[in-house]
PDB file of N, CA and C in Angstrom:
ATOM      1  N   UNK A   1     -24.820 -19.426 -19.475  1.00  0.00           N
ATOM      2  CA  UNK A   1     -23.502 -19.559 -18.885  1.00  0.00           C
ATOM      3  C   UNK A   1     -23.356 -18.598 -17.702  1.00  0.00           C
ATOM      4  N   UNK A   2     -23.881 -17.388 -17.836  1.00  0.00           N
ATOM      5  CA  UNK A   2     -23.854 -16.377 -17.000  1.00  0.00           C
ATOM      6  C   UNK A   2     -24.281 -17.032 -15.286  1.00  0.00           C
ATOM      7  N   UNK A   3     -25.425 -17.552 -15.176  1.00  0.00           N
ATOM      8  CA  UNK A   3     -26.455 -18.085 -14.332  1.00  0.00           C
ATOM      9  C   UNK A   3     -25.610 -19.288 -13.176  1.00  0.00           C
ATOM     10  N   UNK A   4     -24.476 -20.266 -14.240  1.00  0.00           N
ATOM     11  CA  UNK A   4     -23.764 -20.907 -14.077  1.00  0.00           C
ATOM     12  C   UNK A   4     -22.351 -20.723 -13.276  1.00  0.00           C
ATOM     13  N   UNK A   5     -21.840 -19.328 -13.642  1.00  0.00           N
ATOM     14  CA  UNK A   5     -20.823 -18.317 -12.863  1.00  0.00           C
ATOM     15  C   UNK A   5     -21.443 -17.621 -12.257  1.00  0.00           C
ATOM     16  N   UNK A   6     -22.115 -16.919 -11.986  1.00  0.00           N
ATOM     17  CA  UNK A   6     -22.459 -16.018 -10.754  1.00  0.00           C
ATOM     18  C   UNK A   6     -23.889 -16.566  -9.995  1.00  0.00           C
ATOM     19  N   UNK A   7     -24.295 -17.911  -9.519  1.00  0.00           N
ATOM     20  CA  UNK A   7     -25.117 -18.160  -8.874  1.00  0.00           C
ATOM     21  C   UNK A   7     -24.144 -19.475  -8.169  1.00  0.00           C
ATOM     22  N   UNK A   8     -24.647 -19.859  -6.872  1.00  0.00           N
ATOM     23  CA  UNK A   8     -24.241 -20.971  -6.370  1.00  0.00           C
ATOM     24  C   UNK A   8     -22.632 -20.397  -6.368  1.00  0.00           C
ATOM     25  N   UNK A   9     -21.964 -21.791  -5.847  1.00  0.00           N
ATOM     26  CA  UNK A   9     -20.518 -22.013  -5.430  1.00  0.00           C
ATOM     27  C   UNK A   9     -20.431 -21.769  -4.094  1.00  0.00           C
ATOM     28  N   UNK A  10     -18.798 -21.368  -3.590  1.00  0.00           N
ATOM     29  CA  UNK A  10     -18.460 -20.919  -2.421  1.00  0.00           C
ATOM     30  C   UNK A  10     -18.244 -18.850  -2.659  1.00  0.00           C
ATOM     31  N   UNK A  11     -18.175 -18.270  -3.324  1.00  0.00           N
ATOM     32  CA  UNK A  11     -18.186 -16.824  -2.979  1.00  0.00           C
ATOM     33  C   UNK A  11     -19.401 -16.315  -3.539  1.00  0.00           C
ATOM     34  N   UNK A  12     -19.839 -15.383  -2.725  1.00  0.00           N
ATOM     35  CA  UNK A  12     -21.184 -14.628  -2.655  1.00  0.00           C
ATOM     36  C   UNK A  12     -21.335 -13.624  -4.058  1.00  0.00           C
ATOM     37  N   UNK A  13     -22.008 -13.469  -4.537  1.00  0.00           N
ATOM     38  CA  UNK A  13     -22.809 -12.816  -5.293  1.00  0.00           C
ATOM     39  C   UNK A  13     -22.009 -11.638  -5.648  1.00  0.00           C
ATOM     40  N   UNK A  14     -21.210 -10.597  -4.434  1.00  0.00           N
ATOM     41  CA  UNK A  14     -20.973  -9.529  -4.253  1.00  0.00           C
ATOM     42  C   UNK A  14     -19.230  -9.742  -4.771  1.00  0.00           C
ATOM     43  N   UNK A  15     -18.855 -10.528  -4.294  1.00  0.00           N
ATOM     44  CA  UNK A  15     -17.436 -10.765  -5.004  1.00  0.00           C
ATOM     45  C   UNK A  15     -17.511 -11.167  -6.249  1.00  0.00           C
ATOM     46  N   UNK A  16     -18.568 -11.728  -6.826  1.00  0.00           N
ATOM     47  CA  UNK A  16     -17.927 -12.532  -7.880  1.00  0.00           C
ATOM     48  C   UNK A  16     -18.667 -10.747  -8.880  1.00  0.00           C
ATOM     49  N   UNK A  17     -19.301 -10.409  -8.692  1.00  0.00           N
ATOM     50  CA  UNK A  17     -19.359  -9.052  -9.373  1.00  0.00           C
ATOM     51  C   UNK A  17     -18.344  -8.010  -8.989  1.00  0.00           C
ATOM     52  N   UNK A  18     -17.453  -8.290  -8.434  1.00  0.00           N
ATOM     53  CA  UNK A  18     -16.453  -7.346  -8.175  1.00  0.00           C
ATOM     54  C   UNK A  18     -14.703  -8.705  -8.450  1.00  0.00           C
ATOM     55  N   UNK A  19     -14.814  -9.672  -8.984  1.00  0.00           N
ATOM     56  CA  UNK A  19     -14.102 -10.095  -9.229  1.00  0.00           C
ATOM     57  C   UNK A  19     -14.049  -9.388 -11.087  1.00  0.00           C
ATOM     58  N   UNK A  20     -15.374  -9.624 -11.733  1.00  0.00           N
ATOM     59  CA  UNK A  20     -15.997  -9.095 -12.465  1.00  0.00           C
ATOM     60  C   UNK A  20     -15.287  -8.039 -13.318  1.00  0.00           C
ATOM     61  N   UNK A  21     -15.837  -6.805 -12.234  1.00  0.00           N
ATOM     62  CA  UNK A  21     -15.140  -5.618 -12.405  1.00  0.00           C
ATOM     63  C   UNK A  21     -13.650  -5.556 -12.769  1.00  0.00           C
ATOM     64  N   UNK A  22     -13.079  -6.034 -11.642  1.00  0.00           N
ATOM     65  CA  UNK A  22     -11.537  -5.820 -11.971  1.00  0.00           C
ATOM     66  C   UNK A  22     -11.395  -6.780 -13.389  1.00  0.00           C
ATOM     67  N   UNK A  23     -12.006  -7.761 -14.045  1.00  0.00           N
ATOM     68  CA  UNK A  23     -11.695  -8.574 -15.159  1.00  0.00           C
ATOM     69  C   UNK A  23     -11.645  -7.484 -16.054  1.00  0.00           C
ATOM     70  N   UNK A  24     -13.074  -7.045 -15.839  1.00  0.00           N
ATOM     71  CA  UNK A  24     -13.461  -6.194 -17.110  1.00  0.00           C
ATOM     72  C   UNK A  24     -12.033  -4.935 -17.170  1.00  0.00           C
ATOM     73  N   UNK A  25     -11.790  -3.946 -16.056  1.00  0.00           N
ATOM     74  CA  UNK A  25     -10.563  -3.217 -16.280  1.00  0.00           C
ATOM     75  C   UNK A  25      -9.758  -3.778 -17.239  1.00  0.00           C
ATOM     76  N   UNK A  26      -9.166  -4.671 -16.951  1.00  0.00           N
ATOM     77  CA  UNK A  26      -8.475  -5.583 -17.237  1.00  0.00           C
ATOM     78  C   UNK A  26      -8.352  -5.502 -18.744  1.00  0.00           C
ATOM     79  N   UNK A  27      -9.600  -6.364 -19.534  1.00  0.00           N
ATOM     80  CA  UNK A  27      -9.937  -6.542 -20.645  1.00  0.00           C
ATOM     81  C   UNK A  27     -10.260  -4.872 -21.387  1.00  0.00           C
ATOM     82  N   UNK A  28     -10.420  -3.991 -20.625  1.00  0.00           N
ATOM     83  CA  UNK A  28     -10.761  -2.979 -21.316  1.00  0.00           C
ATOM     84  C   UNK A  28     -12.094  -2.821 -21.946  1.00  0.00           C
ATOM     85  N   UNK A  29     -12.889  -3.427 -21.046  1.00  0.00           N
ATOM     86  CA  UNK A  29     -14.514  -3.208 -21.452  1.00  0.00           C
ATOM     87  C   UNK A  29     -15.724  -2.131 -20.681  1.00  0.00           C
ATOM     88  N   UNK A  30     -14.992  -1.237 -21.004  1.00  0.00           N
ATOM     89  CA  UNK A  30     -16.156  -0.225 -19.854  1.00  0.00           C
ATOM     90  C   UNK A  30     -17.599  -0.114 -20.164  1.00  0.00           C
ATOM     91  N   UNK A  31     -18.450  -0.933 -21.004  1.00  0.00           N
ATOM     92  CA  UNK A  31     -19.586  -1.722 -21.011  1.00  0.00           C
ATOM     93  C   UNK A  31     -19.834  -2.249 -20.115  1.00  0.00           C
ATOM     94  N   UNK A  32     -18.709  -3.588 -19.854  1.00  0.00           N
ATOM     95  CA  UNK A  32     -18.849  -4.341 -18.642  1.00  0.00           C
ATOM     96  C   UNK A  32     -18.569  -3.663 -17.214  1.00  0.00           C
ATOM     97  N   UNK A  33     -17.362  -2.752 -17.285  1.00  0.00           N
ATOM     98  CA  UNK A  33     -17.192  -2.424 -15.829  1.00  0.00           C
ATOM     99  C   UNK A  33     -18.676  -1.331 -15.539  1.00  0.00           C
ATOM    100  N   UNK A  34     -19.052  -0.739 -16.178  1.00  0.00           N
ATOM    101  CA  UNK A  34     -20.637  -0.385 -16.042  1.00  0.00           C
ATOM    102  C   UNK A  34     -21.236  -1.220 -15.247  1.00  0.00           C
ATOM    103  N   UNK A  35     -21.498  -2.504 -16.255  1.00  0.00           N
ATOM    104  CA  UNK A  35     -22.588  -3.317 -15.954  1.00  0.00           C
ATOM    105  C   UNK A  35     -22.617  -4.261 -14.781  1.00  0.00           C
ATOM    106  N   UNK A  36     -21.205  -4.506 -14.224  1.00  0.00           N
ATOM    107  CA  UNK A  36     -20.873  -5.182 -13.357  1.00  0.00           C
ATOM    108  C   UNK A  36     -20.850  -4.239 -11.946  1.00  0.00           C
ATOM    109  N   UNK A  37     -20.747  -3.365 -12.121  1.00  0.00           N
ATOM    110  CA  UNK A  37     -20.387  -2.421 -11.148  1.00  0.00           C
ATOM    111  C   UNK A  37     -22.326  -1.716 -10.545  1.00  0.00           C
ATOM    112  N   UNK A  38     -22.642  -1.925 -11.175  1.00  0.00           N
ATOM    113  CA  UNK A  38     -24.137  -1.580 -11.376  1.00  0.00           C
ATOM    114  C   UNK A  38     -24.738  -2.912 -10.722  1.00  0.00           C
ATOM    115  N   UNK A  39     -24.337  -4.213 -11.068  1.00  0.00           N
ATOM    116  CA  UNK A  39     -24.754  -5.421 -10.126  1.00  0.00           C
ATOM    117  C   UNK A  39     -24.207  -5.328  -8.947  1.00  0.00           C
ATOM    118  N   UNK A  40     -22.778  -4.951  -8.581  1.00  0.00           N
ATOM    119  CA  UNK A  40     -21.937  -5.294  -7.587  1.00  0.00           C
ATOM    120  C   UNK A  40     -22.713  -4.128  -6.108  1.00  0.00           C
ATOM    121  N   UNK A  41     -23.246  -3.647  -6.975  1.00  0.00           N
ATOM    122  CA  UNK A  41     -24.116  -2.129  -6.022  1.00  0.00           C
ATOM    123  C   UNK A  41     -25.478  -2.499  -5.938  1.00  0.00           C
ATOM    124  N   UNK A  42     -25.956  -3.365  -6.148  1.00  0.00           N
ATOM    125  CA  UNK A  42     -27.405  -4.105  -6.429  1.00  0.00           C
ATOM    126  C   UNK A  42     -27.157  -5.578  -5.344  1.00  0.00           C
ATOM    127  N   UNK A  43     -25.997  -6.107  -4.654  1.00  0.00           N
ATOM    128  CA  UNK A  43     -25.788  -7.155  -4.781  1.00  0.00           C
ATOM    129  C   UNK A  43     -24.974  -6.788  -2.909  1.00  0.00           C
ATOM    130  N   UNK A  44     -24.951  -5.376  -2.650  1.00  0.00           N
ATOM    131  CA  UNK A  44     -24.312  -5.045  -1.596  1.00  0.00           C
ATOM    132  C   UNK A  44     -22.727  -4.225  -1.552  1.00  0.00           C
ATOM    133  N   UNK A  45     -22.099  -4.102  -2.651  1.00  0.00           N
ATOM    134  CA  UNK A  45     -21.073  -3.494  -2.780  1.00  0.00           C
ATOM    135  C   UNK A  45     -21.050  -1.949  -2.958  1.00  0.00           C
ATOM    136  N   UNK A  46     -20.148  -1.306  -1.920  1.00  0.00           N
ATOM    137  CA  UNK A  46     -19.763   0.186  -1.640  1.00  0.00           C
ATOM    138  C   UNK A  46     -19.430   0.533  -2.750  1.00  0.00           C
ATOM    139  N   UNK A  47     -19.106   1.870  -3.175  1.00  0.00           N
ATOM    140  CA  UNK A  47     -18.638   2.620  -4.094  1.00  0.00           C
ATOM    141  C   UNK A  47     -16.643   2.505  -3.832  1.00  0.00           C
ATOM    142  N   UNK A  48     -16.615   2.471  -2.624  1.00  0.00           N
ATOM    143  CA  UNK A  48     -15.438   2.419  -1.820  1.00  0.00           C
ATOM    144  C   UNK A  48     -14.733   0.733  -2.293  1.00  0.00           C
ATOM    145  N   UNK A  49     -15.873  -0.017  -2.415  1.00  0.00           N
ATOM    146  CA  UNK A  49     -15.562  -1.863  -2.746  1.00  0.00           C
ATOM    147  C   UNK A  49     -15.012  -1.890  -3.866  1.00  0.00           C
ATOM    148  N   UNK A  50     -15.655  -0.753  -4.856  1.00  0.00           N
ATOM    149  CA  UNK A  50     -15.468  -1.301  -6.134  1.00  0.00           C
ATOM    150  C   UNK A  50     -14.523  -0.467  -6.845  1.00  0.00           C
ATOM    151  N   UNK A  51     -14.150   0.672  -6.192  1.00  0.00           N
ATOM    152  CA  UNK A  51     -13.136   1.386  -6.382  1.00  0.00           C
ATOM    153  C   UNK A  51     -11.660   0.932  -6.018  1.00  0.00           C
ATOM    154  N   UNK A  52     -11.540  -0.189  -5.036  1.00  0.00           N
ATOM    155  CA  UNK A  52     -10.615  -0.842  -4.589  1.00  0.00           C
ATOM    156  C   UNK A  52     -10.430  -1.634  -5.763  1.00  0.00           C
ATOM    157  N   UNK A  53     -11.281  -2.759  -6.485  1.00  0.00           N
ATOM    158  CA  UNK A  53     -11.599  -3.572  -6.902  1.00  0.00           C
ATOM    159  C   UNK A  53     -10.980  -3.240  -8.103  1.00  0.00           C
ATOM    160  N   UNK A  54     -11.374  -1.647  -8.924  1.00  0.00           N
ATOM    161  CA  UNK A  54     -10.770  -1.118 -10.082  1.00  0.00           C
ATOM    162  C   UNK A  54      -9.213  -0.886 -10.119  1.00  0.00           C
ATOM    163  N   UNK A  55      -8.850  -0.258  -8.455  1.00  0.00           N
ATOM    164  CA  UNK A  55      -7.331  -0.020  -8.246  1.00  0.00           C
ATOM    165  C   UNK A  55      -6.107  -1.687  -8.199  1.00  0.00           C
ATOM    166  N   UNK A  56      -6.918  -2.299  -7.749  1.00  0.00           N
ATOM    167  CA  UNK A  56      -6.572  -3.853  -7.978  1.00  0.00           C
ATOM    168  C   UNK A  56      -6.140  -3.899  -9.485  1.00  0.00           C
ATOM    169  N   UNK A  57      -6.845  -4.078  -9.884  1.00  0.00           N
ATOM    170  CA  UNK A  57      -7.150  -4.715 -11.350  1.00  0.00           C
ATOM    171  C   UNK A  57      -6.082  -3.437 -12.116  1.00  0.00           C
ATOM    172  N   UNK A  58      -5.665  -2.302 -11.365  1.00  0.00           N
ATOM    173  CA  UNK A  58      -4.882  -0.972 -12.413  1.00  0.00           C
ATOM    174  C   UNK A  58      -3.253  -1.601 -11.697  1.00  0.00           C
ATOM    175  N   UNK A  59      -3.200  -2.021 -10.797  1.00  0.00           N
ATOM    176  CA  UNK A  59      -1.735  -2.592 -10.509  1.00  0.00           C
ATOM    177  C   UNK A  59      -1.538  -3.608 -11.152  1.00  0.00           C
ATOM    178  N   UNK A  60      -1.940  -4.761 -11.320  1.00  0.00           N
ATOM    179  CA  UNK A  60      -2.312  -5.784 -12.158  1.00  0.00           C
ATOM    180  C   UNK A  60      -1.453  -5.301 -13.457  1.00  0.00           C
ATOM    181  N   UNK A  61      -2.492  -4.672 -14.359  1.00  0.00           N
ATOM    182  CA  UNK A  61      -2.308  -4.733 -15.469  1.00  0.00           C
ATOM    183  C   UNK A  61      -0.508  -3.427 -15.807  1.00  0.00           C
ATOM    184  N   UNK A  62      -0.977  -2.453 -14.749  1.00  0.00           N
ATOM    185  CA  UNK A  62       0.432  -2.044 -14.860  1.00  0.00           C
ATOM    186  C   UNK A  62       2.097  -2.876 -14.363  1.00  0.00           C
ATOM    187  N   UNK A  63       1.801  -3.758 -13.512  1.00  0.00           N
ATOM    188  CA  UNK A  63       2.943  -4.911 -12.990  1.00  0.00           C
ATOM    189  C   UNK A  63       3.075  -5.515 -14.819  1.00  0.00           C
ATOM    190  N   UNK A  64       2.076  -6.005 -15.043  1.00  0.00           N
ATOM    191  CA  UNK A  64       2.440  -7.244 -16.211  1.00  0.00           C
ATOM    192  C   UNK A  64       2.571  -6.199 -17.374  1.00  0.00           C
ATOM    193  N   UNK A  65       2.456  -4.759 -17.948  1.00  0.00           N
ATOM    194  CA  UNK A  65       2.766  -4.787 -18.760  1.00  0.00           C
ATOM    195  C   UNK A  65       4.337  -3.591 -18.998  1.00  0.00           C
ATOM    196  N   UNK A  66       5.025  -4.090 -17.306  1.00  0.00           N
ATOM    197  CA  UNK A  66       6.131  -3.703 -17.723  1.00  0.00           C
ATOM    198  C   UNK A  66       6.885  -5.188 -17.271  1.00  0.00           C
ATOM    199  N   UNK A  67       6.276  -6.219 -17.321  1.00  0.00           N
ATOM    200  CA  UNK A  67       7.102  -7.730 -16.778  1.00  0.00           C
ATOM    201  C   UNK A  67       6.718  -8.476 -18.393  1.00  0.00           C
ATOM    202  N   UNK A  68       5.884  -8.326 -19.124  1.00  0.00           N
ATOM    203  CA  UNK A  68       5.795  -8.760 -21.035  1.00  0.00           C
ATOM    204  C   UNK A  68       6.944  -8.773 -21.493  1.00  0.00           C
ATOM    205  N   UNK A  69       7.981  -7.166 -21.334  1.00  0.00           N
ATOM    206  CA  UNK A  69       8.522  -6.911 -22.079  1.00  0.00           C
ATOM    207  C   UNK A  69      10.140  -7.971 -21.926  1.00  0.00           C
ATOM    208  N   UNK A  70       9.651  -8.808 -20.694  1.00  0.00           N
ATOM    209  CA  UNK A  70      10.534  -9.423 -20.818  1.00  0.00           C
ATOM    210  C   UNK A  70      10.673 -10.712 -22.001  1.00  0.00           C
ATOM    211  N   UNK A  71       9.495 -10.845 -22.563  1.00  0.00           N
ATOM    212  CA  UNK A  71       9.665 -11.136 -24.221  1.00  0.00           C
ATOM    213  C   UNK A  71      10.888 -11.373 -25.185  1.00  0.00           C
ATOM    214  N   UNK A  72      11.252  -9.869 -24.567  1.00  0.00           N
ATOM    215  CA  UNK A  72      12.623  -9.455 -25.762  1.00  0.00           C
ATOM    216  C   UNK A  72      13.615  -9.615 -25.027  1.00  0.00           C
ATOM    217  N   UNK A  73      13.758 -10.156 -23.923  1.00  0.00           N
ATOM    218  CA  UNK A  73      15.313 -10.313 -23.667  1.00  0.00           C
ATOM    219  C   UNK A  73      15.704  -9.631 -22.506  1.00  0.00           C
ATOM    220  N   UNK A  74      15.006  -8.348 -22.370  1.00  0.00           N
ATOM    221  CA  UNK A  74      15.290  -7.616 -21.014  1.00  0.00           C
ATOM    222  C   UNK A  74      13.977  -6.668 -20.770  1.00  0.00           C
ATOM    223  N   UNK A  75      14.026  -6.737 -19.360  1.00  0.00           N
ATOM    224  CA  UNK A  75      12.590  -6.025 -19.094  1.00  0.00           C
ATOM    225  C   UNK A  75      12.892  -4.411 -18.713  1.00  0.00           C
ATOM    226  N   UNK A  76      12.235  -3.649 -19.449  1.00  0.00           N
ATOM    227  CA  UNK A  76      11.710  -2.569 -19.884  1.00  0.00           C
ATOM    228  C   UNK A  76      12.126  -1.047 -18.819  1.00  0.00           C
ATOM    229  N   UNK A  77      11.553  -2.070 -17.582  1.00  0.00           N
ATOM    230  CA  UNK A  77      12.393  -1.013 -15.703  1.00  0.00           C
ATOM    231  C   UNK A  77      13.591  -1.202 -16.650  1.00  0.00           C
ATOM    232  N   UNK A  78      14.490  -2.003 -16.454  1.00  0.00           N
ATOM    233  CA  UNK A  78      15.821  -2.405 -16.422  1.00  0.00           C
ATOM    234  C   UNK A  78      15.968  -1.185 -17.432  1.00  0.00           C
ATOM    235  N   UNK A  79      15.751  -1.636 -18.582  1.00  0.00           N
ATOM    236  CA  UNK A  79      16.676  -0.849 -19.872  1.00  0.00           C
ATOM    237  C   UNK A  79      16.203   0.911 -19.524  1.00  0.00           C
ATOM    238  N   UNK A  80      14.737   1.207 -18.436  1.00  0.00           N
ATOM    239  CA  UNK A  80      14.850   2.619 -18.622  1.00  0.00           C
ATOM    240  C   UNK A  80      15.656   3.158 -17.129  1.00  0.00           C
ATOM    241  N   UNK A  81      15.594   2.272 -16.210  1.00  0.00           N
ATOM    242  CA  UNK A  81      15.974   3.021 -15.019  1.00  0.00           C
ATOM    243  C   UNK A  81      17.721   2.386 -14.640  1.00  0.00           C
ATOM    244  N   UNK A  82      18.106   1.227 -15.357  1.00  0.00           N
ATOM    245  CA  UNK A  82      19.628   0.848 -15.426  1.00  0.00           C
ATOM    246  C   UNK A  82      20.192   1.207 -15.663  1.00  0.00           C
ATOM    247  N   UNK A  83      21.642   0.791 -14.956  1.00  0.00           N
ATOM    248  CA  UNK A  83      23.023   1.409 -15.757  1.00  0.00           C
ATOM    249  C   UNK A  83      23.140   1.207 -16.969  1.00  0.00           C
ATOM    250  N   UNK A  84      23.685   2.073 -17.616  1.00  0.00           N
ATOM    251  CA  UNK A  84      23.782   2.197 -18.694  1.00  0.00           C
ATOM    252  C   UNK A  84      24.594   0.420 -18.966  1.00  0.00           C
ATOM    253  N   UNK A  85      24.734  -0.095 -20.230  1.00  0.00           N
ATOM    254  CA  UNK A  85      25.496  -0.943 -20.495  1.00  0.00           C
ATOM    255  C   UNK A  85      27.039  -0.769 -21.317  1.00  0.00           C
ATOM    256  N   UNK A  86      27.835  -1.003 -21.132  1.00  0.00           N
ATOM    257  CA  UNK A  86      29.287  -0.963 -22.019  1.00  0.00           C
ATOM    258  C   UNK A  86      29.366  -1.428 -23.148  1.00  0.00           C
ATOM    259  N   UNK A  87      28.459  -2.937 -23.735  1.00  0.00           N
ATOM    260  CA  UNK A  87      28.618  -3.634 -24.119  1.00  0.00           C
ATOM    261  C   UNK A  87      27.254  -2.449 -25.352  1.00  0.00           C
ATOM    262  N   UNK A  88      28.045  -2.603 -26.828  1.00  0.00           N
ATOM    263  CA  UNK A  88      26.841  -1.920 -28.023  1.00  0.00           C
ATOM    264  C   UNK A  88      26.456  -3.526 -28.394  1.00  0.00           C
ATOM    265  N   UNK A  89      24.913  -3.456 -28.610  1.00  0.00           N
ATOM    266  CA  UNK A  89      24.151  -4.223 -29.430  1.00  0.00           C
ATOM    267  C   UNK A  89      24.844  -4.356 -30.828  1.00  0.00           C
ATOM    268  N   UNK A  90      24.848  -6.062 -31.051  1.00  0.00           N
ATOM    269  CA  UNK A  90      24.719  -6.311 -31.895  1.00  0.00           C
ATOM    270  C   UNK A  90      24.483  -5.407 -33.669  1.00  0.00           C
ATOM    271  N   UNK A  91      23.199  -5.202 -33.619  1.00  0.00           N
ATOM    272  CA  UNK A  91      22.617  -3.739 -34.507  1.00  0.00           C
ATOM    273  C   UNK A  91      23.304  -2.827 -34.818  1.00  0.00           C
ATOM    274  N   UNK A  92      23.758  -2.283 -33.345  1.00  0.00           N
ATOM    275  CA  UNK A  92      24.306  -1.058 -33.543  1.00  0.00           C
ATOM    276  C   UNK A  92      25.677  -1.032 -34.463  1.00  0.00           C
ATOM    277  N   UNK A  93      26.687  -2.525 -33.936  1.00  0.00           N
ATOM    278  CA  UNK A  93      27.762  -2.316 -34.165  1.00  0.00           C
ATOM    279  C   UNK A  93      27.444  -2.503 -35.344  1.00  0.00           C
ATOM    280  N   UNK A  94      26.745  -3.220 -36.888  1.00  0.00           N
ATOM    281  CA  UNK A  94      26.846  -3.278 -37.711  1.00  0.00           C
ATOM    282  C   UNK A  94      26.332  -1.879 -38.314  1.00  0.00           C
ATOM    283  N   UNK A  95      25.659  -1.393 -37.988  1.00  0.00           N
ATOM    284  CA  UNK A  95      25.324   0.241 -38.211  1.00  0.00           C
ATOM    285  C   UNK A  95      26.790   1.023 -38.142  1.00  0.00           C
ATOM    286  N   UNK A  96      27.613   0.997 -37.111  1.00  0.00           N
ATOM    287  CA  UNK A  96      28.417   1.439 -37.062  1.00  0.00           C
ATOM    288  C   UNK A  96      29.789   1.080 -38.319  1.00  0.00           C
ATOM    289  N   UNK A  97      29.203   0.085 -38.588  1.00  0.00           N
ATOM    290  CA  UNK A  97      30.436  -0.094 -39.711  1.00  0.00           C
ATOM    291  C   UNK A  97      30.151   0.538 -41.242  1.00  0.00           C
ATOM    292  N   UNK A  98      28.583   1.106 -41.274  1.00  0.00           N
ATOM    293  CA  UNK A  98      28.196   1.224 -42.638  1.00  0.00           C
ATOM    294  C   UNK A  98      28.632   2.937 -43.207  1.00  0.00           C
ATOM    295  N   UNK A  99      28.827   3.271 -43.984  1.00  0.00           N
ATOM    296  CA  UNK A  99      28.869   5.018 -44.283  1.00  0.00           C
ATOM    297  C   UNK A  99      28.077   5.597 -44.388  1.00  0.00           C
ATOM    298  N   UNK A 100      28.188   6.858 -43.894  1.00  0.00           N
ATOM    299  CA  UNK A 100      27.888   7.773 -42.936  1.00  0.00           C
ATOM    300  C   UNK A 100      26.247   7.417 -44.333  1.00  0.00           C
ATOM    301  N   UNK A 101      26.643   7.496 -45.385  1.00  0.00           N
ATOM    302  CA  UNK A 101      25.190   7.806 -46.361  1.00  0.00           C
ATOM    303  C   UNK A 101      24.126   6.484 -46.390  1.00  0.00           C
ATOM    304  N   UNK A 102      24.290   4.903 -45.300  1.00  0.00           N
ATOM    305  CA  UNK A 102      23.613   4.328 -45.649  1.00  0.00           C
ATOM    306  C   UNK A 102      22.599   4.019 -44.643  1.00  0.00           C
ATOM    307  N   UNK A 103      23.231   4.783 -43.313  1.00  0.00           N
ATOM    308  CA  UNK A 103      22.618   4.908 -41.962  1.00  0.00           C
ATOM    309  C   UNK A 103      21.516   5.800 -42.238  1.00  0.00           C
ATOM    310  N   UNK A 104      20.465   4.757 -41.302  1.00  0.00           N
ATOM    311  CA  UNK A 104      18.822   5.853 -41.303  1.00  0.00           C
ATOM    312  C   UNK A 104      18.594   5.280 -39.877  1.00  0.00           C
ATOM    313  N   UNK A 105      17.316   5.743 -40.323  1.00  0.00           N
ATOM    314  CA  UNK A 105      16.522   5.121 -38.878  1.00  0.00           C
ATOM    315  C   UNK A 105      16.511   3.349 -38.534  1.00  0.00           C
ATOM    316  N   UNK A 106      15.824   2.531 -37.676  1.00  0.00           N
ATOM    317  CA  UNK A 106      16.088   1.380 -37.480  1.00  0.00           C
ATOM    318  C   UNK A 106      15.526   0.404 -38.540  1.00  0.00           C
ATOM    319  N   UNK A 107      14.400   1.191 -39.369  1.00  0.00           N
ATOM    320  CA  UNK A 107      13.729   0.482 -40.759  1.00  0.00           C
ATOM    321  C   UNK A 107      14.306   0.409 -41.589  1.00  0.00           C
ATOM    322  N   UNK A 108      16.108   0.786 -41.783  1.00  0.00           N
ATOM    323  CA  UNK A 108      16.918   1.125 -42.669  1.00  0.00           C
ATOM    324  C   UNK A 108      16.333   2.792 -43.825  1.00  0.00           C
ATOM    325  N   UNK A 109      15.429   3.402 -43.330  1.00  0.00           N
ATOM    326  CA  UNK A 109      15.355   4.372 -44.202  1.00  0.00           C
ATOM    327  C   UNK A 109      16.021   5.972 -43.705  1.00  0.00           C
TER     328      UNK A 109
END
């Protein structure tokens, strides 16, 4: 399969081992970003190429894993760098109705 992705097509040898790289960041395989990075320098790529290539792939994964949290309803910037809201959660207000001895943490303990 390997032979099949990185031989032939339209991009050269040197990108697709530095497309590579930034995957591997990505995935969290520093096996691969080794091993790819070790071709991508075998194949014509700077130290400077692939250092770009890693900083790529670190915006990436930092953009999407504060844009996930939009999952839950509101994304993550918002709830840490926003105005505060007026409006108490749901949660809270039923917390707020219970005595003072049945309130714990959010696991109920």
């Amino acid at each position: 399969m390997r032979d099949s992705i990185f031989e032939g097509g339209e991009l050269d040898r040197k990108t697709r081992e530095l497309i590579a790289i930034a995957s591997s960041v990505l995935m969290r395989c520093q096996f691969c970003v080794d091993v790819h990075s070790r071709r991508a320098v075998a194949h014509g790529a700077s130290k400077k190429e692939i250092a770009e290539a890693i900083a790529v792939a670190m915006f990436i994964a930092g953009g999407s894993q504060l844009g996930w949290t939009n999952v839950y309803g509101e994304n993550v910037y918002d709830l840490v760098f926003g105005e505060k809201k007026s409006e108490v959660p749901e949660k809270e207000k039923k917390e707020e109705q219970k005595p003072e001895t049945e309130k714990g943490c959010c696991c109920g303990n």
